[in-house]
C-alpha atoms as a PDB file:
ATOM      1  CA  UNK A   1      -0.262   1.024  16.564  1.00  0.00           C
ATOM      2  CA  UNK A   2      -2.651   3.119  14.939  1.00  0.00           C
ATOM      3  CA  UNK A   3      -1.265   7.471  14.511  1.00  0.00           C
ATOM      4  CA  UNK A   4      -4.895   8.354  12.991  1.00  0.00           C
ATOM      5  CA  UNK A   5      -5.614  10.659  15.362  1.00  0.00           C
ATOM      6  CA  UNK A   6      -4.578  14.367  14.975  1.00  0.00           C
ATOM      7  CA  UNK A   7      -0.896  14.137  16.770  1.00  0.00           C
ATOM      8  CA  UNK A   8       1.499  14.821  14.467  1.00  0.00           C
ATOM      9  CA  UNK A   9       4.129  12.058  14.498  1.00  0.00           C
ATOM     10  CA  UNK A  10       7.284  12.263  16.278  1.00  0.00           C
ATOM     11  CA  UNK A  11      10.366  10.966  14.742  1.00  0.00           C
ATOM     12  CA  UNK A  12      11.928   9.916  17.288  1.00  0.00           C
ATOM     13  CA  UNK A  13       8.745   7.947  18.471  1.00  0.00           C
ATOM     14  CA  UNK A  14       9.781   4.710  16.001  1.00  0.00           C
ATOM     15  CA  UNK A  15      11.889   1.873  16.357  1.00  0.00           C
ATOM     16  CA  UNK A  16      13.085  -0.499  14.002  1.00  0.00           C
ATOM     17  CA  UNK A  17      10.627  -3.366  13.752  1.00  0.00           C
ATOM     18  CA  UNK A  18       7.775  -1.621  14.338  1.00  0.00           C
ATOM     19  CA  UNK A  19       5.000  -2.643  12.316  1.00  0.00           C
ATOM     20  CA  UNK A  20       1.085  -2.297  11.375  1.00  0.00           C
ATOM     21  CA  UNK A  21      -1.225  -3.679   9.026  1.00  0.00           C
ATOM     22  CA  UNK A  22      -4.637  -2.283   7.059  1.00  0.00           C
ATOM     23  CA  UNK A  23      -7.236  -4.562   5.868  1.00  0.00           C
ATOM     24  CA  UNK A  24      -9.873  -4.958   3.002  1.00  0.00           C
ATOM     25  CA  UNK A  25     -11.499  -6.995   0.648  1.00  0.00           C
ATOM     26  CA  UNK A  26     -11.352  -5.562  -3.229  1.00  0.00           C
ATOM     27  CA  UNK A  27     -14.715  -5.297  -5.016  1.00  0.00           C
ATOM     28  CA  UNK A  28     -15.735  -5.266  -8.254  1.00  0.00           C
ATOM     29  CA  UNK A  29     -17.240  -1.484  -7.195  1.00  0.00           C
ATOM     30  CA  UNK A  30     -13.153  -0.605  -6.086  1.00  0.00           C
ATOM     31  CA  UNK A  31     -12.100  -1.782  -9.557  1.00  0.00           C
ATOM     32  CA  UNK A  32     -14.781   0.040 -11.468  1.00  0.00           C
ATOM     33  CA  UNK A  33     -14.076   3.113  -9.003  1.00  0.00           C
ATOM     34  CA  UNK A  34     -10.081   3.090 -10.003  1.00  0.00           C
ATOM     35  CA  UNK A  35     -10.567   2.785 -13.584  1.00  0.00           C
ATOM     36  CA  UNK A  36     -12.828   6.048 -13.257  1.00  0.00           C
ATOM     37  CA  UNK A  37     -10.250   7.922 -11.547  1.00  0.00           C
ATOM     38  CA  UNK A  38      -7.456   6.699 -13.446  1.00  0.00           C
ATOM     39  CA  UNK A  39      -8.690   6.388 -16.669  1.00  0.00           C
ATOM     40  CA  UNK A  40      -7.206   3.170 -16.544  1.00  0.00           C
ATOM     41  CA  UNK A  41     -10.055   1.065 -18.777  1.00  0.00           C
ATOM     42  CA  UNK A  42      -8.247  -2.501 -19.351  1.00  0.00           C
ATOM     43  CA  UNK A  43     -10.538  -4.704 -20.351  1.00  0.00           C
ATOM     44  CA  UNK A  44      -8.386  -7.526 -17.993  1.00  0.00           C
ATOM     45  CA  UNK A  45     -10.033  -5.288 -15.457  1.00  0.00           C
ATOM     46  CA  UNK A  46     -13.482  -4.222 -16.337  1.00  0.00           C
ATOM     47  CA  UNK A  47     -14.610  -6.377 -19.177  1.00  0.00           C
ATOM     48  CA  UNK A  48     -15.267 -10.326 -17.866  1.00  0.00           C
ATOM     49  CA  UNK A  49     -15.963 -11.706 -21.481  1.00  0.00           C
ATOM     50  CA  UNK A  50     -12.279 -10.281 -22.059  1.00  0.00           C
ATOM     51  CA  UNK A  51     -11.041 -11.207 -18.981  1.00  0.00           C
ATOM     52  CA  UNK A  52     -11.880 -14.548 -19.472  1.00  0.00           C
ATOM     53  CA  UNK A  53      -9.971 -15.071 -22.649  1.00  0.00           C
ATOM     54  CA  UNK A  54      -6.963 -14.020 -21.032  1.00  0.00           C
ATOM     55  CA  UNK A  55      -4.156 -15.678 -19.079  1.00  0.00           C
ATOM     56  CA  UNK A  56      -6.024 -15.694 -15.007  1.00  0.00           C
ATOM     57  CA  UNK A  57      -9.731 -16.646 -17.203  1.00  0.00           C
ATOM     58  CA  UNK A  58     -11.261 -13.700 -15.151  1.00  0.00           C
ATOM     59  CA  UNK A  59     -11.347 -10.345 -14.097  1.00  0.00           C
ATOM     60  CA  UNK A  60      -7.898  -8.723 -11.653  1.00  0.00           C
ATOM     61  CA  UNK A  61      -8.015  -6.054 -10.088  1.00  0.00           C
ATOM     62  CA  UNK A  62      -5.919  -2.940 -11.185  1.00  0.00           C
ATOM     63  CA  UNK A  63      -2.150  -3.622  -9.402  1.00  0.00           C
ATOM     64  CA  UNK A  64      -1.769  -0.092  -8.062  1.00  0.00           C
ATOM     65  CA  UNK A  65      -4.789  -0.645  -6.091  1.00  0.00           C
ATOM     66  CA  UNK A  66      -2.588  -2.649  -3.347  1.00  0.00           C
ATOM     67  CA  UNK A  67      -0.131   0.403  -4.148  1.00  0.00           C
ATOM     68  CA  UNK A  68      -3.023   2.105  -2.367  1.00  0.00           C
ATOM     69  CA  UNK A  69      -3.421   0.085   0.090  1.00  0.00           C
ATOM     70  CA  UNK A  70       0.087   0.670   1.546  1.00  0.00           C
ATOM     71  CA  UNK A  71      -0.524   4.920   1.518  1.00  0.00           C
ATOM     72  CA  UNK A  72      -3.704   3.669   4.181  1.00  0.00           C
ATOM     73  CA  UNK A  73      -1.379   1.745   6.636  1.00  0.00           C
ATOM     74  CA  UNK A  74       1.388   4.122   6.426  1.00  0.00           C
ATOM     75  CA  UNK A  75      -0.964   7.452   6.489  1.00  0.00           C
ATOM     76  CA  UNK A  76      -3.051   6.183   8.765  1.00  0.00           C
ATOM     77  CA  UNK A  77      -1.644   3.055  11.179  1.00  0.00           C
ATOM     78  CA  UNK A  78       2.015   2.876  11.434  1.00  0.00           C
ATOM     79  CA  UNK A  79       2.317   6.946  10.970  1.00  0.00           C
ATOM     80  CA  UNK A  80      -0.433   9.708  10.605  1.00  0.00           C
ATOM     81  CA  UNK A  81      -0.479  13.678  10.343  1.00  0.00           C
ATOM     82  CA  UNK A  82       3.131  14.912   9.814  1.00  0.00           C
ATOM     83  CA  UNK A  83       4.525  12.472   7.238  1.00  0.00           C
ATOM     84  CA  UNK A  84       4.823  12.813   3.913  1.00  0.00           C
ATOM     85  CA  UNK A  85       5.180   9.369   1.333  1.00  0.00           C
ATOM     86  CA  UNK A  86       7.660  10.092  -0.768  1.00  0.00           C
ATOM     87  CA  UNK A  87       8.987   7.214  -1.905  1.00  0.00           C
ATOM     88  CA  UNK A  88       7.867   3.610  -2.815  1.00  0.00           C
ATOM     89  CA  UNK A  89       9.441   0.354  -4.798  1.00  0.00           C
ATOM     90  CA  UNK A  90       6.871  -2.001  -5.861  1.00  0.00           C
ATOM     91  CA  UNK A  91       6.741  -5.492  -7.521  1.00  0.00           C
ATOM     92  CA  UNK A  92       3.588  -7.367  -8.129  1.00  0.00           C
ATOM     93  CA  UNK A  93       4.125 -11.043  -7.695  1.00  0.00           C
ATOM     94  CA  UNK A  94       0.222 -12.674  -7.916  1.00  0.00           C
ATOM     95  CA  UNK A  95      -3.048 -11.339  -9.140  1.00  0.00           C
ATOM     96  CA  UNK A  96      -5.246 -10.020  -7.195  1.00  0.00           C
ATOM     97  CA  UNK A  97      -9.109 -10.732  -8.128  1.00  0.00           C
ATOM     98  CA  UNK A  98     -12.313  -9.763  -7.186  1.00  0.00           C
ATOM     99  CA  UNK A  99     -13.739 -10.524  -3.311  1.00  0.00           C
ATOM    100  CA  UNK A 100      -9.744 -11.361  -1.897  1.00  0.00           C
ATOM    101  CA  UNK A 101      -8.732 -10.237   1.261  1.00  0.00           C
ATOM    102  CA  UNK A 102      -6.325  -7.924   1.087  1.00  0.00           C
ATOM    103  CA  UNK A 103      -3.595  -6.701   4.245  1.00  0.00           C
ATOM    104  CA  UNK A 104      -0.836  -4.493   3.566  1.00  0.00           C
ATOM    105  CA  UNK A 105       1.953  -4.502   5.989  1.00  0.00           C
ATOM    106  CA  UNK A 106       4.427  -1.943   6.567  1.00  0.00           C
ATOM    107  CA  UNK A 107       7.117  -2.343   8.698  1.00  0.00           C
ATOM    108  CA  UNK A 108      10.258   0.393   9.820  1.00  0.00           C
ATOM    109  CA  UNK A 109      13.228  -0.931   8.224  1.00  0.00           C
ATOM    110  CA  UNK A 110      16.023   2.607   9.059  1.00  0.00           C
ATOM    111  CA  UNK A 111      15.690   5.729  10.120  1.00  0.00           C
ATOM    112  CA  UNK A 112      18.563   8.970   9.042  1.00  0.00           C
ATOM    113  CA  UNK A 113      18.413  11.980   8.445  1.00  0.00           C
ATOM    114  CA  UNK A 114      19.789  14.294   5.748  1.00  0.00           C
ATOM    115  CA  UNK A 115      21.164  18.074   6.265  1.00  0.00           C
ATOM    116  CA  UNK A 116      22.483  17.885   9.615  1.00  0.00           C
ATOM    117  CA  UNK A 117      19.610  16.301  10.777  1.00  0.00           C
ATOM    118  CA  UNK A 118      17.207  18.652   9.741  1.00  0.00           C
ATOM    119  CA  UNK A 119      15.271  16.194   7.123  1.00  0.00           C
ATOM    120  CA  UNK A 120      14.144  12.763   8.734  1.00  0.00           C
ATOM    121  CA  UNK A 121      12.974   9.988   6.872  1.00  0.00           C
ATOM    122  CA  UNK A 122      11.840   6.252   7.500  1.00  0.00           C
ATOM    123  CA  UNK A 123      12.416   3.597   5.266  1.00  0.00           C
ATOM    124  CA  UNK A 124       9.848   1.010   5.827  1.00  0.00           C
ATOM    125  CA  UNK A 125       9.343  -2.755   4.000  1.00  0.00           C
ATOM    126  CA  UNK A 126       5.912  -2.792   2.135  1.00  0.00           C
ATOM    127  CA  UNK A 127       3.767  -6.169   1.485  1.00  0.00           C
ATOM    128  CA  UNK A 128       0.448  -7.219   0.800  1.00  0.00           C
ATOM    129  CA  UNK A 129      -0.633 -10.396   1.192  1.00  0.00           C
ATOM    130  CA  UNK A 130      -4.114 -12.171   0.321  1.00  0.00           C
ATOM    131  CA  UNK A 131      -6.048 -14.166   2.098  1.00  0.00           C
ATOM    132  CA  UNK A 132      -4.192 -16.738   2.083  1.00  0.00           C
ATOM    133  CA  UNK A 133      -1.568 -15.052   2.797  1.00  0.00           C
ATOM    134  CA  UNK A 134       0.297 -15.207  -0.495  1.00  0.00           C
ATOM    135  CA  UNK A 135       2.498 -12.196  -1.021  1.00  0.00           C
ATOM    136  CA  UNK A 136       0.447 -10.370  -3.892  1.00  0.00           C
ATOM    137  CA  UNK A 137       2.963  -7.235  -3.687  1.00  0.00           C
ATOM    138  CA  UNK A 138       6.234  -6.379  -2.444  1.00  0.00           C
ATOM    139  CA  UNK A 139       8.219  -3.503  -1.752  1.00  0.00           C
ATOM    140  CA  UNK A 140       9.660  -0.312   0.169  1.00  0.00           C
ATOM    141  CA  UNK A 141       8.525   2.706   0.945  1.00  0.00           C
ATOM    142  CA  UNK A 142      10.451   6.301   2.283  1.00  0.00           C
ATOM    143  CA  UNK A 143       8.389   8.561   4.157  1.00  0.00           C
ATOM    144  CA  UNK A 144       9.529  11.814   5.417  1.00  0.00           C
ATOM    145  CA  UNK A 145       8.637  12.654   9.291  1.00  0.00           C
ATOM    146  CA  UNK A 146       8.348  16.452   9.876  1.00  0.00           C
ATOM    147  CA  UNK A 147       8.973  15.883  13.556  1.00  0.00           C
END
């Protein structure tokens, strides 16, 4: 079910159980590209003579870059214009390393609203599993629906 279009999302429009996913595959260019912006500079990450001293013996990829992942398929599969992410639980359970296969799932767990009913939100389950489809990161995530 992909919302990317322009049609704000409807609150009303989501069941329980409904579900998308987003795929790609991490490069080494995505993990240079996220240390720029984040100033995050781990050597586990960018350095491989470091990397391979270390506990995985090569380069991973920054965790919060499946983090990422989940904002795509909830922004722009399972919801689109008119939600707003506020919320998300994450553990990170394997590495993930350079050329895997990444698919975040996200899948509508409850609905309620707050205020009278006023303020809707969705509480979706949040995974991303690799290629072989080993869980790689777990969680939950609360959006808000304006409609």
């Amino acid at each position: 079910m992909s919302k990317s279009n322009l049609e704000p999302v409807k609150f009303d429009d989501y069941e329980i159980g409904d579900s998308a996913k987003f795929t790609k595959t991490i490069t080494e260019e995505d993990v240079m590209k996220f240390a720029e912006v984040s100033g995050d500079y781990n050597p586990l990450h960018i350095d491989p003579e470091f990397a391979k001293t270390q506990m995985f013996g090569e380069q991973v990829a920054h965790g919060v870059i499946s983090v990422g992942l989940i904002s795509a398929v909830l922004g722009m599969e399972l919801f689109g214009p008119g939600i707003l992410y506020g919320e998300q639980s994450v553990r990170f359970v394997k590495p993930v390393y350079f050329g895997d296969e990444l698919t975040a799932v996200a899948t509508v767990k409850e609905k309620y609203t707050k205020k009278d009913g006023k303020l809707k939100f969705i509480r979706c389950t949040t995974q991303v599993l690799n290629q072989e489809e080993e869980l790689v990161t777990d969680g939950e995530a609360v959006v808000m629906v304006m409609n």
